[in-house]
PDB file of N, CA and C in Angstrom:
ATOM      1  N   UNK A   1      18.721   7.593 -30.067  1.00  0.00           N
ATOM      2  CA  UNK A   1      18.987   6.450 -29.214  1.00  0.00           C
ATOM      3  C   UNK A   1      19.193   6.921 -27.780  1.00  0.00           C
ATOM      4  N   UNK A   2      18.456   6.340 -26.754  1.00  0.00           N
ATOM      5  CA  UNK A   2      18.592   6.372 -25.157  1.00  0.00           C
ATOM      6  C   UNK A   2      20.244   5.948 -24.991  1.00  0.00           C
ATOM      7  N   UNK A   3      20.627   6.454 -23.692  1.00  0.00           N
ATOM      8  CA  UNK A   3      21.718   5.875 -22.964  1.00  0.00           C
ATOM      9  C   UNK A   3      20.587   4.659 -22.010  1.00  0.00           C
ATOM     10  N   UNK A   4      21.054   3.595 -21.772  1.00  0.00           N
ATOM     11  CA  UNK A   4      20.211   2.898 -21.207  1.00  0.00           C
ATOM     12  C   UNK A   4      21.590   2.460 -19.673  1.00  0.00           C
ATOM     13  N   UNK A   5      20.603   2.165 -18.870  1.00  0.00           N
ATOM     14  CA  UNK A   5      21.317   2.069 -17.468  1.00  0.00           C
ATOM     15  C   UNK A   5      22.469   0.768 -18.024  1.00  0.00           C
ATOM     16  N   UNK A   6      22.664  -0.179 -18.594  1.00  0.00           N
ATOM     17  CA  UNK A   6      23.226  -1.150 -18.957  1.00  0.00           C
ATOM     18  C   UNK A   6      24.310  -0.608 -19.992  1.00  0.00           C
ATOM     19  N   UNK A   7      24.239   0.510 -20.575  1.00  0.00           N
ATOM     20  CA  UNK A   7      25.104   1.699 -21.710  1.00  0.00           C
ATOM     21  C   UNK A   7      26.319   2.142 -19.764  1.00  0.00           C
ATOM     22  N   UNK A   8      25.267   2.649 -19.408  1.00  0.00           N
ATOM     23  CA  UNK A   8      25.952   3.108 -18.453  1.00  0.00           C
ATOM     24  C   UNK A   8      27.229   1.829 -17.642  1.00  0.00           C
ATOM     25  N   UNK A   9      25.993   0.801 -17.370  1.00  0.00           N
ATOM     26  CA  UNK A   9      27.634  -0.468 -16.728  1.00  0.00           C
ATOM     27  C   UNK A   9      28.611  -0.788 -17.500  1.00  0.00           C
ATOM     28  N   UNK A  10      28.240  -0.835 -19.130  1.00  0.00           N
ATOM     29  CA  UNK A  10      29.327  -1.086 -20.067  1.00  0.00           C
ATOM     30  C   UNK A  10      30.258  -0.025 -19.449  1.00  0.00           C
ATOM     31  N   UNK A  11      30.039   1.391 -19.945  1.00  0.00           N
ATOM     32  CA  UNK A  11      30.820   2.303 -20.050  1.00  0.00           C
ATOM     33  C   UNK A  11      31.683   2.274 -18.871  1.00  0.00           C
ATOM     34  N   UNK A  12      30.610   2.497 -17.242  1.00  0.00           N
ATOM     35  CA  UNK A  12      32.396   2.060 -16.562  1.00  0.00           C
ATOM     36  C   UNK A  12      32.945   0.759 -16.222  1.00  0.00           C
ATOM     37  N   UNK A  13      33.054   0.087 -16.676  1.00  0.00           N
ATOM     38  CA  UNK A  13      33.412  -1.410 -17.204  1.00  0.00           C
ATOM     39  C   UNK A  13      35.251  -0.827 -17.618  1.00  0.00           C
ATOM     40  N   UNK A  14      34.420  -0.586 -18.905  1.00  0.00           N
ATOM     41  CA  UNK A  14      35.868  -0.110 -19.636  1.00  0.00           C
ATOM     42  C   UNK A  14      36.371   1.052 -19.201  1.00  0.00           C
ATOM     43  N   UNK A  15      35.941   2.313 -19.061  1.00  0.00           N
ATOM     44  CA  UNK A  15      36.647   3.119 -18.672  1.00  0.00           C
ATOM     45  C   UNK A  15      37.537   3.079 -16.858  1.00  0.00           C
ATOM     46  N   UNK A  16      36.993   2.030 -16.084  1.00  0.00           N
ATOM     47  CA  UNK A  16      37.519   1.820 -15.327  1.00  0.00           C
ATOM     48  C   UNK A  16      38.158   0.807 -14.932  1.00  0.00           C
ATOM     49  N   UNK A  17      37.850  -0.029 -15.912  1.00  0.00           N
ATOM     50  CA  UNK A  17      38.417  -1.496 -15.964  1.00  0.00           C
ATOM     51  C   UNK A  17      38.286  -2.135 -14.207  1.00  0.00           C
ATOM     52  N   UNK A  18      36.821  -2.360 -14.281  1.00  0.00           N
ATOM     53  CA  UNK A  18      36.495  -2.923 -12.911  1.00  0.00           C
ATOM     54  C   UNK A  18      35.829  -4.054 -13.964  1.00  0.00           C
ATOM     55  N   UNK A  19      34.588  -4.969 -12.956  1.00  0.00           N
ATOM     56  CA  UNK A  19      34.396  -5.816 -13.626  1.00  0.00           C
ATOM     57  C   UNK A  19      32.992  -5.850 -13.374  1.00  0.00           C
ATOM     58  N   UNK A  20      32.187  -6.270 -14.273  1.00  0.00           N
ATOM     59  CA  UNK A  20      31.006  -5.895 -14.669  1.00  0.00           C
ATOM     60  C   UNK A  20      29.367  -5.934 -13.209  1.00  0.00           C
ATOM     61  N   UNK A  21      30.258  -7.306 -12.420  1.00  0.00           N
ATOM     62  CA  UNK A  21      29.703  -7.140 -11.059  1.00  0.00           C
ATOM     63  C   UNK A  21      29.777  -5.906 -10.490  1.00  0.00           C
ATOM     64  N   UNK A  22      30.801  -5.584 -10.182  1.00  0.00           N
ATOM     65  CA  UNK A  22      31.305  -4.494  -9.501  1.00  0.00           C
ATOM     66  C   UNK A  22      30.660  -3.064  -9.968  1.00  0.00           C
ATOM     67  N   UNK A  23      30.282  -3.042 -11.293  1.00  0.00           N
ATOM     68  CA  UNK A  23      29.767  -1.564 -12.239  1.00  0.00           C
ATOM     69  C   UNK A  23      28.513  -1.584 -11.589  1.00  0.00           C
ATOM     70  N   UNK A  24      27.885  -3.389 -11.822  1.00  0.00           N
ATOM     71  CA  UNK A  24      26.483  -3.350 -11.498  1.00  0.00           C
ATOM     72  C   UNK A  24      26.137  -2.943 -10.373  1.00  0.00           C
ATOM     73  N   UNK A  25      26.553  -3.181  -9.453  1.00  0.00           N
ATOM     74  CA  UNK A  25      26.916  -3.075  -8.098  1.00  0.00           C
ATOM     75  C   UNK A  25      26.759  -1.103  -7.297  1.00  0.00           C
ATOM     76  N   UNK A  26      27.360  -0.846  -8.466  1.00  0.00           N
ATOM     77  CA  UNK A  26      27.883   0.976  -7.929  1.00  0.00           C
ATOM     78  C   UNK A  26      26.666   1.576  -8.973  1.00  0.00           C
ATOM     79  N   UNK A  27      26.232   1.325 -10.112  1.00  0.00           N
ATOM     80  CA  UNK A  27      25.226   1.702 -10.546  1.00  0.00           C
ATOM     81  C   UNK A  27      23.468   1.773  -9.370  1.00  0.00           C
ATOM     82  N   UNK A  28      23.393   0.092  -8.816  1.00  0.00           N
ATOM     83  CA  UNK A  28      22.394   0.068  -8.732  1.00  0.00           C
ATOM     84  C   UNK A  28      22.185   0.785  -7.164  1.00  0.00           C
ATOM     85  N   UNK A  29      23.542   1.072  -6.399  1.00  0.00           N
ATOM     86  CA  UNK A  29      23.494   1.584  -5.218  1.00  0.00           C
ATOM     87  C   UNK A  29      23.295   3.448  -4.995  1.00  0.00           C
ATOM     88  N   UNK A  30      24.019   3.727  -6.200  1.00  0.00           N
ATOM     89  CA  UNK A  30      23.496   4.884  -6.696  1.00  0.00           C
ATOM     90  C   UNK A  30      22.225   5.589  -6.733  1.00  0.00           C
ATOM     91  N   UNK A  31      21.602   4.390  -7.849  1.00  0.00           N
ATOM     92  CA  UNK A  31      20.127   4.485  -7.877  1.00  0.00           C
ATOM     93  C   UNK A  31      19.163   4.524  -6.752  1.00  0.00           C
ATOM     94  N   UNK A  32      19.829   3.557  -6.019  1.00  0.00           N
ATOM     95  CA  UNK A  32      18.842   2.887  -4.376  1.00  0.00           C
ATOM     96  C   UNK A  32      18.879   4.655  -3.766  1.00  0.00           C
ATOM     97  N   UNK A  33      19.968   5.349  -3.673  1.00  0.00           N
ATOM     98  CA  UNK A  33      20.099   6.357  -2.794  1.00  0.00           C
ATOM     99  C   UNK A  33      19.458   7.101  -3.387  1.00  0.00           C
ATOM    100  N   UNK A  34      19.832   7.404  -4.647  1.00  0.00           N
ATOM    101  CA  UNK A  34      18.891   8.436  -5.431  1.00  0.00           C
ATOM    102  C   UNK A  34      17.279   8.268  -4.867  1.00  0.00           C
ATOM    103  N   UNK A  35      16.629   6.881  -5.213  1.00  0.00           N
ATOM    104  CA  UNK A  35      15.378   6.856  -4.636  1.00  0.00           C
ATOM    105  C   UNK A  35      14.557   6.883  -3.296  1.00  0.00           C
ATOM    106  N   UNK A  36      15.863   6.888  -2.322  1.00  0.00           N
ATOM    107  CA  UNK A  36      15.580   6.815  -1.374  1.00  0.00           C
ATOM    108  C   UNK A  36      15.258   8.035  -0.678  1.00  0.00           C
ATOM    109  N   UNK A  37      16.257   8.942  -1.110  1.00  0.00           N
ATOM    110  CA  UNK A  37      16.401  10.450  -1.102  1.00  0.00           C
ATOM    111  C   UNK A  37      15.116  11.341  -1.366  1.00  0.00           C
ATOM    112  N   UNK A  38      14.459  10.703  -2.487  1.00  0.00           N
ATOM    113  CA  UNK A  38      13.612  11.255  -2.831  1.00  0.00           C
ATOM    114  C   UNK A  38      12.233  10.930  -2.412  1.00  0.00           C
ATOM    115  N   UNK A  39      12.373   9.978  -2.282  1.00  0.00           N
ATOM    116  CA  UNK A  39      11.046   9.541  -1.678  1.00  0.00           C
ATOM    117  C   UNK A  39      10.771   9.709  -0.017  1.00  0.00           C
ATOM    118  N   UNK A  40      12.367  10.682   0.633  1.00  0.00           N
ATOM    119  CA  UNK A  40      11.866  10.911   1.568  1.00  0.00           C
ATOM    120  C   UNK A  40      11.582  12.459   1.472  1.00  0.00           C
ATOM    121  N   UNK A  41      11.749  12.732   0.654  1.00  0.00           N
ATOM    122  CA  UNK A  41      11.058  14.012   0.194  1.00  0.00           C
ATOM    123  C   UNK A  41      11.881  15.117   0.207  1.00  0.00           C
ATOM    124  N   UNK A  42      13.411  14.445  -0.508  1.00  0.00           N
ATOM    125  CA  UNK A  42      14.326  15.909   0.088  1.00  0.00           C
ATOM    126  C   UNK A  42      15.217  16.023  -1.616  1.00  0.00           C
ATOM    127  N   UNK A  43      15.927  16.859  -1.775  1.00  0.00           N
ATOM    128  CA  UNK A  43      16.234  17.091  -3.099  1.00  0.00           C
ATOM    129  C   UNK A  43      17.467  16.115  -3.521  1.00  0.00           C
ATOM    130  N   UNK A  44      18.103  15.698  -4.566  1.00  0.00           N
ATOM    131  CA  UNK A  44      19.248  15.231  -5.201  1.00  0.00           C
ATOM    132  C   UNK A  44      19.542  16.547  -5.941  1.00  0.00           C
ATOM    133  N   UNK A  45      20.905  17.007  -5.467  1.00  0.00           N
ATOM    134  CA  UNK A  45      21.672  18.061  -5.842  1.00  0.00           C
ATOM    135  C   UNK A  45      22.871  17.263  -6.367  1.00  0.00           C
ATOM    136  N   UNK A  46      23.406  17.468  -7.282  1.00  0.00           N
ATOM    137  CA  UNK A  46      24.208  16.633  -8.243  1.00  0.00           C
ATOM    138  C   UNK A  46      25.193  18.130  -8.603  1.00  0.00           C
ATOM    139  N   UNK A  47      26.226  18.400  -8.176  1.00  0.00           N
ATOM    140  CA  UNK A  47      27.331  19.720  -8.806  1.00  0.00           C
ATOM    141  C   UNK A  47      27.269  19.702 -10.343  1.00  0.00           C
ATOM    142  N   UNK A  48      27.412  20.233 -10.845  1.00  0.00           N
ATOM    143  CA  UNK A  48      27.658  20.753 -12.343  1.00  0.00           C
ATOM    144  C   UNK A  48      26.981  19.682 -13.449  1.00  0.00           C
ATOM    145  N   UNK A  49      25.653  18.952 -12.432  1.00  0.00           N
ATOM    146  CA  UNK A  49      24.529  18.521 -13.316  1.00  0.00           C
ATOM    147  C   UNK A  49      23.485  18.757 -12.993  1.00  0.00           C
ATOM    148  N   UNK A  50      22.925  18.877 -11.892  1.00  0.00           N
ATOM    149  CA  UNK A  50      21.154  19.451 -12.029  1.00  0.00           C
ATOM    150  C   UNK A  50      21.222  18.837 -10.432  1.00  0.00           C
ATOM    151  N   UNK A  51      19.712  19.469 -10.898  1.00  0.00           N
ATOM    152  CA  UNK A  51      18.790  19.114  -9.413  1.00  0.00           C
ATOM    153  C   UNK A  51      17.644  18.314  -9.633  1.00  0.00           C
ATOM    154  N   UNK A  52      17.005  17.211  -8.488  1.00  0.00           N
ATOM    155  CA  UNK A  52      16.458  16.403  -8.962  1.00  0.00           C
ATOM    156  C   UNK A  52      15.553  16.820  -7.718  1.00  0.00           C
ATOM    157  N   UNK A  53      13.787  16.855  -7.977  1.00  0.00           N
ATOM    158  CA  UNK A  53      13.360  17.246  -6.965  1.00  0.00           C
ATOM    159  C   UNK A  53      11.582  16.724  -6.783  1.00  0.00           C
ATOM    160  N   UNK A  54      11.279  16.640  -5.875  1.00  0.00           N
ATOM    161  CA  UNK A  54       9.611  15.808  -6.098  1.00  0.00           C
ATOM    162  C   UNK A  54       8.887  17.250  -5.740  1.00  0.00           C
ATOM    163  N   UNK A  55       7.792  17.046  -6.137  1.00  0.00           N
ATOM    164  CA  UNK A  55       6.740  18.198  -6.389  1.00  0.00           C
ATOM    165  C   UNK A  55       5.521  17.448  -6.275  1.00  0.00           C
ATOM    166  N   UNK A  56       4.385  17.445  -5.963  1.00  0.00           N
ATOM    167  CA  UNK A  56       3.394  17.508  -5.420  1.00  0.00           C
ATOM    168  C   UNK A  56       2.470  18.107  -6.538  1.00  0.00           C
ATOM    169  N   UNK A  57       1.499  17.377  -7.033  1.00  0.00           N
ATOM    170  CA  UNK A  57       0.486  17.710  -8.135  1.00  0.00           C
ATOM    171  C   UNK A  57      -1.035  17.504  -7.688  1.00  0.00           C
ATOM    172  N   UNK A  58      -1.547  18.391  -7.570  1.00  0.00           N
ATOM    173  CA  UNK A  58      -2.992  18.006  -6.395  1.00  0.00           C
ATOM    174  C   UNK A  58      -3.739  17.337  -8.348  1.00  0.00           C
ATOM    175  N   UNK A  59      -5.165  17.230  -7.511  1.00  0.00           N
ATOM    176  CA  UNK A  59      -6.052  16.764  -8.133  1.00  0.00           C
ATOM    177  C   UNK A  59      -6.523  17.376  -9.500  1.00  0.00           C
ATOM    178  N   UNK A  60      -6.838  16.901 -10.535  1.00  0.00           N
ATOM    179  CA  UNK A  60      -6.990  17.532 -11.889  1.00  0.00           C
ATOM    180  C   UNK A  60      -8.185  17.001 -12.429  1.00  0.00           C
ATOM    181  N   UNK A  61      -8.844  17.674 -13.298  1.00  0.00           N
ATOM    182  CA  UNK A  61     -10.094  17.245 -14.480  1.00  0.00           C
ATOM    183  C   UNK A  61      -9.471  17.039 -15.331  1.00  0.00           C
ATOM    184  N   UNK A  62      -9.427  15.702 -15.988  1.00  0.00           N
ATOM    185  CA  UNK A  62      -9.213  15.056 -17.132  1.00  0.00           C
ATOM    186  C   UNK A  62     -10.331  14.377 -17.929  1.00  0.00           C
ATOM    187  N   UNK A  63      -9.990  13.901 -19.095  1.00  0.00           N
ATOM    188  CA  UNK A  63     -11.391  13.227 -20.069  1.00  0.00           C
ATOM    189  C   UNK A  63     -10.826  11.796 -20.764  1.00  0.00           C
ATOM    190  N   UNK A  64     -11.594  10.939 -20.765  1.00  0.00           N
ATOM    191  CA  UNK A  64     -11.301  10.161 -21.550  1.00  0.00           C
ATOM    192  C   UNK A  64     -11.171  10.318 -22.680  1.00  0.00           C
ATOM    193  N   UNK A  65     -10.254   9.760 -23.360  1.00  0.00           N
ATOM    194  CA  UNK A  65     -10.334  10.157 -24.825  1.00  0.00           C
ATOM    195  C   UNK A  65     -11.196   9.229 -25.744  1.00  0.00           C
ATOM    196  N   UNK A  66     -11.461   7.793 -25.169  1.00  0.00           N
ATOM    197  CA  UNK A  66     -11.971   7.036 -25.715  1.00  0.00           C
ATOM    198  C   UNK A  66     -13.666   6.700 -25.567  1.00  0.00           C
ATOM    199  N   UNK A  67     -13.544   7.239 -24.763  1.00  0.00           N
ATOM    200  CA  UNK A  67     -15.093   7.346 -24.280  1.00  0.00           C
ATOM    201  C   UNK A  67     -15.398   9.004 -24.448  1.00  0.00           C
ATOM    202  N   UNK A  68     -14.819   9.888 -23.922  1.00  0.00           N
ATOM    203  CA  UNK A  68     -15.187  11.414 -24.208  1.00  0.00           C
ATOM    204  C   UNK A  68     -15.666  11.814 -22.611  1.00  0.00           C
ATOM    205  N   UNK A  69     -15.927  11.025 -21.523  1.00  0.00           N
ATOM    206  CA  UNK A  69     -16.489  11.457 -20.098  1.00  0.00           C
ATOM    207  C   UNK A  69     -15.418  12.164 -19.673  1.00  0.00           C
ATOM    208  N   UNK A  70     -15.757  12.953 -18.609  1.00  0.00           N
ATOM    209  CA  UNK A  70     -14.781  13.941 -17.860  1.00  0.00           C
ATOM    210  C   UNK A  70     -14.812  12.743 -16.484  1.00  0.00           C
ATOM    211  N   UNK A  71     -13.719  12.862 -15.632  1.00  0.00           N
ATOM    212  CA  UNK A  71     -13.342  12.028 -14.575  1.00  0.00           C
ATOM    213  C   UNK A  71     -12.570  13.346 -14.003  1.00  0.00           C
ATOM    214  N   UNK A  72     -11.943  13.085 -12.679  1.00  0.00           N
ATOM    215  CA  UNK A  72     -11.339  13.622 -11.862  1.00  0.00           C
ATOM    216  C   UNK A  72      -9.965  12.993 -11.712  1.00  0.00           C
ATOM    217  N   UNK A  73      -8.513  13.138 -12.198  1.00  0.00           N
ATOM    218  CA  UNK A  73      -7.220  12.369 -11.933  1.00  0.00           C
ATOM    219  C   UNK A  73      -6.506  12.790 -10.466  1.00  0.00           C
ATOM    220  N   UNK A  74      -6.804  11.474 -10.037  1.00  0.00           N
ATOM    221  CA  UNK A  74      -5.493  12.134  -8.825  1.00  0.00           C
ATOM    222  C   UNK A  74      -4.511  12.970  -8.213  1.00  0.00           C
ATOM    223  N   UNK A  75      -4.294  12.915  -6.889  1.00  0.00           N
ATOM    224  CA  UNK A  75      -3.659  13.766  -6.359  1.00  0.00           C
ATOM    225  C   UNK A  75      -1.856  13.186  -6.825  1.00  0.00           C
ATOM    226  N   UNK A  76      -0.564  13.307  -7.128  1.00  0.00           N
ATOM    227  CA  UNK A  76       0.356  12.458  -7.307  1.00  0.00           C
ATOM    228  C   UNK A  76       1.365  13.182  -6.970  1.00  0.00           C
ATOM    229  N   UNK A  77       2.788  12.960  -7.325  1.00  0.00           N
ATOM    230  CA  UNK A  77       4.008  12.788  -7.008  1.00  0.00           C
ATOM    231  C   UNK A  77       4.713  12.976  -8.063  1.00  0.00           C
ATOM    232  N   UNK A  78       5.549  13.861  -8.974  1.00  0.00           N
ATOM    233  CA  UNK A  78       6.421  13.963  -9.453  1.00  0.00           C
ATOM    234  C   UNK A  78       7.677  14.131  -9.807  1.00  0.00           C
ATOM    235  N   UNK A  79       8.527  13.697 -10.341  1.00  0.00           N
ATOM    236  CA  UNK A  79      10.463  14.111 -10.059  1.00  0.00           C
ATOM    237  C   UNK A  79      10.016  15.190 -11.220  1.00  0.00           C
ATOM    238  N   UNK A  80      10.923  16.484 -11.008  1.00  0.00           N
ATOM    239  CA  UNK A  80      11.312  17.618 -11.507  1.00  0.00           C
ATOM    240  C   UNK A  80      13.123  17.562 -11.559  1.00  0.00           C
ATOM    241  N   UNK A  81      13.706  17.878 -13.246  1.00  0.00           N
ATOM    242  CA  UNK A  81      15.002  17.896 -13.359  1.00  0.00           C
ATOM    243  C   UNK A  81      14.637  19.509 -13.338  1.00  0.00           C
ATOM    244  N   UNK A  82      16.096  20.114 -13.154  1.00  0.00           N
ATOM    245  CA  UNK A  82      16.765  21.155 -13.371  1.00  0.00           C
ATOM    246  C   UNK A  82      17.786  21.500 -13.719  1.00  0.00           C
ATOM    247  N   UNK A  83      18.379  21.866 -14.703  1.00  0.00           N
ATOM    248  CA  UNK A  83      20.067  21.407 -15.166  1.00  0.00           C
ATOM    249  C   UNK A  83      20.598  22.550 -14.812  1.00  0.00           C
ATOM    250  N   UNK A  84      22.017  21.908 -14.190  1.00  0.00           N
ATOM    251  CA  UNK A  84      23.023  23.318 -13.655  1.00  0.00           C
ATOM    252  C   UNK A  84      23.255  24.118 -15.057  1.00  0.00           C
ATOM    253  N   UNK A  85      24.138  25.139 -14.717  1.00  0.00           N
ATOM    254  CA  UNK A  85      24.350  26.280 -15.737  1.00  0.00           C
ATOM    255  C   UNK A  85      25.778  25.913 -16.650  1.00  0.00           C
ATOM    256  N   UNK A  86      26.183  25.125 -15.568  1.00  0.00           N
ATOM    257  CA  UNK A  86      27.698  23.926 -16.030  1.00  0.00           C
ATOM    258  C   UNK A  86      26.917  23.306 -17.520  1.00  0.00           C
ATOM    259  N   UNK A  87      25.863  22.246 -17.295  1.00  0.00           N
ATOM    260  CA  UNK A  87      25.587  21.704 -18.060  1.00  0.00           C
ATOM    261  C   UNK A  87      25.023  22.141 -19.021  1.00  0.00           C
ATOM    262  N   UNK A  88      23.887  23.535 -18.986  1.00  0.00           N
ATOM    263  CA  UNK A  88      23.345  24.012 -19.945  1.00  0.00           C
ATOM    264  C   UNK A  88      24.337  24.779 -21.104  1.00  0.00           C
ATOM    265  N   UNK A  89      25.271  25.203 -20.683  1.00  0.00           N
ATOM    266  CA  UNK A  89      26.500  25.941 -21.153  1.00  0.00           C
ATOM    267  C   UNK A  89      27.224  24.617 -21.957  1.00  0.00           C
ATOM    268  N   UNK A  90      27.364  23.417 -21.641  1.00  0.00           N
ATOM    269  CA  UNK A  90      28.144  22.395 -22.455  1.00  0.00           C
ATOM    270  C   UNK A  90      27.378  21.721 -23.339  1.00  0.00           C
ATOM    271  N   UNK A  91      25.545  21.806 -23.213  1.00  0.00           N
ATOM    272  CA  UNK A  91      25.027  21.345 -23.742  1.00  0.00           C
ATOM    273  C   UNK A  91      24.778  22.705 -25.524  1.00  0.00           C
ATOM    274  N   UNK A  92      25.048  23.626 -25.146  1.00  0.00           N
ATOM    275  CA  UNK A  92      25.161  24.245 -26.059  1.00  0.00           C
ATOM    276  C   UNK A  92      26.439  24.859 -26.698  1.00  0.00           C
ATOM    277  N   UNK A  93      27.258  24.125 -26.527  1.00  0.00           N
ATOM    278  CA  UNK A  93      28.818  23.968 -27.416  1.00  0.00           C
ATOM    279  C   UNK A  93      29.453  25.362 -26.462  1.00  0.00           C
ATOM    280  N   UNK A  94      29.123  25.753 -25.351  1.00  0.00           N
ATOM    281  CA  UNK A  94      29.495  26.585 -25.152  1.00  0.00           C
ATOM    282  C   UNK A  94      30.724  26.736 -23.668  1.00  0.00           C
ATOM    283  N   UNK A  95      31.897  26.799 -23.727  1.00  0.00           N
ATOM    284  CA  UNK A  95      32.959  26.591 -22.395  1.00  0.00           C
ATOM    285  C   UNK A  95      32.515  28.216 -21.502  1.00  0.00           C
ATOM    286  N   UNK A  96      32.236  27.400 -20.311  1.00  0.00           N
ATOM    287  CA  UNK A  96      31.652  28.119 -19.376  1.00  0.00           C
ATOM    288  C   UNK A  96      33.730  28.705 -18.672  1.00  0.00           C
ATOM    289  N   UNK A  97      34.090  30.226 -19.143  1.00  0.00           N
ATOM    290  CA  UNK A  97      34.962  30.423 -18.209  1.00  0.00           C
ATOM    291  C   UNK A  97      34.970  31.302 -17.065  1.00  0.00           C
ATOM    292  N   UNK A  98      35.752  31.168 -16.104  1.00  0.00           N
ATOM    293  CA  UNK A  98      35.700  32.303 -14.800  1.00  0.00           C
ATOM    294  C   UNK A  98      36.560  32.813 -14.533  1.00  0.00           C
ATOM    295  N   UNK A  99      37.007  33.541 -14.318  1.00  0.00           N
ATOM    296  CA  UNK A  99      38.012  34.701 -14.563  1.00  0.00           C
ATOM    297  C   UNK A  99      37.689  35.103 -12.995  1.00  0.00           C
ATOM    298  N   UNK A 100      38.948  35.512 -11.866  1.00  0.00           N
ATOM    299  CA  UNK A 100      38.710  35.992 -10.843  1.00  0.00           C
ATOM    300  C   UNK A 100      40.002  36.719 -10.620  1.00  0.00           C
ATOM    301  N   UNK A 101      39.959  37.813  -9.965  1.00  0.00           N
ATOM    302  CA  UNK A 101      40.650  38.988 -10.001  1.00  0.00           C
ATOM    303  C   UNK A 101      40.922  39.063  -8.483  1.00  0.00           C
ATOM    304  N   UNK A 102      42.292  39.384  -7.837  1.00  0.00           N
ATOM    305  CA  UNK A 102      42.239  39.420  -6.920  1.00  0.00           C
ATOM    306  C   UNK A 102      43.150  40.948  -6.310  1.00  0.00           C
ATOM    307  N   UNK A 103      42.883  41.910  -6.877  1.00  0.00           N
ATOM    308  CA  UNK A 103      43.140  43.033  -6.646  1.00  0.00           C
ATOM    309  C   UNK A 103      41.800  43.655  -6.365  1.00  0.00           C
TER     310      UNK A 103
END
């Protein structure tokens, strides 16, 4: 099962006990920046969750599958995740600790 953006307004609903305008509200402004960010072509760096980043895919030979012809696919635009080392470490049951010494 997906978390779906609407999983997400429930959740801070209750955990913050705001009110469901208000979730919708901070969700979808989120999003606006997120896309805005990106589409001006600069990264979403998120701390101890990833990096969110557009990449550039030139032109490709592809085939129909239904017909079998070769065509040429566009030049396009892609988001690239990258997950911090925070997250890859929690995603595998594992507590990331740091220990710093000051002698």
């Amino acid at each position: 099962m997906a978390l779906t953006k609407a999983d997400i307004i429930t959740n801070i609903c209750s955990q913050w006990s705001i009110s469901k305008a208000k979730s919708i509200q901070a969700v979808e402004a989120l999003l606006e920046i997120m896309i805005s960010t990106l589409q001006s072509g600069e990264i979403v760096l998120i701390r101890d969750f990833g990096k969110f980043d557009v990449k550039e895919k030139g032109q490709r030979k592809g085939r129909n599958p239904q017909i079998g012809n070769d065509l040429i696919l566009d030049a396009r635009m892609v988001i690239t995740f990258r997950c911090s080392g925070v997250l890859r470490e929690k995603l595998n049951g594992r507590i990331l600790r740091l220990s710093f010494s000051l002698t």
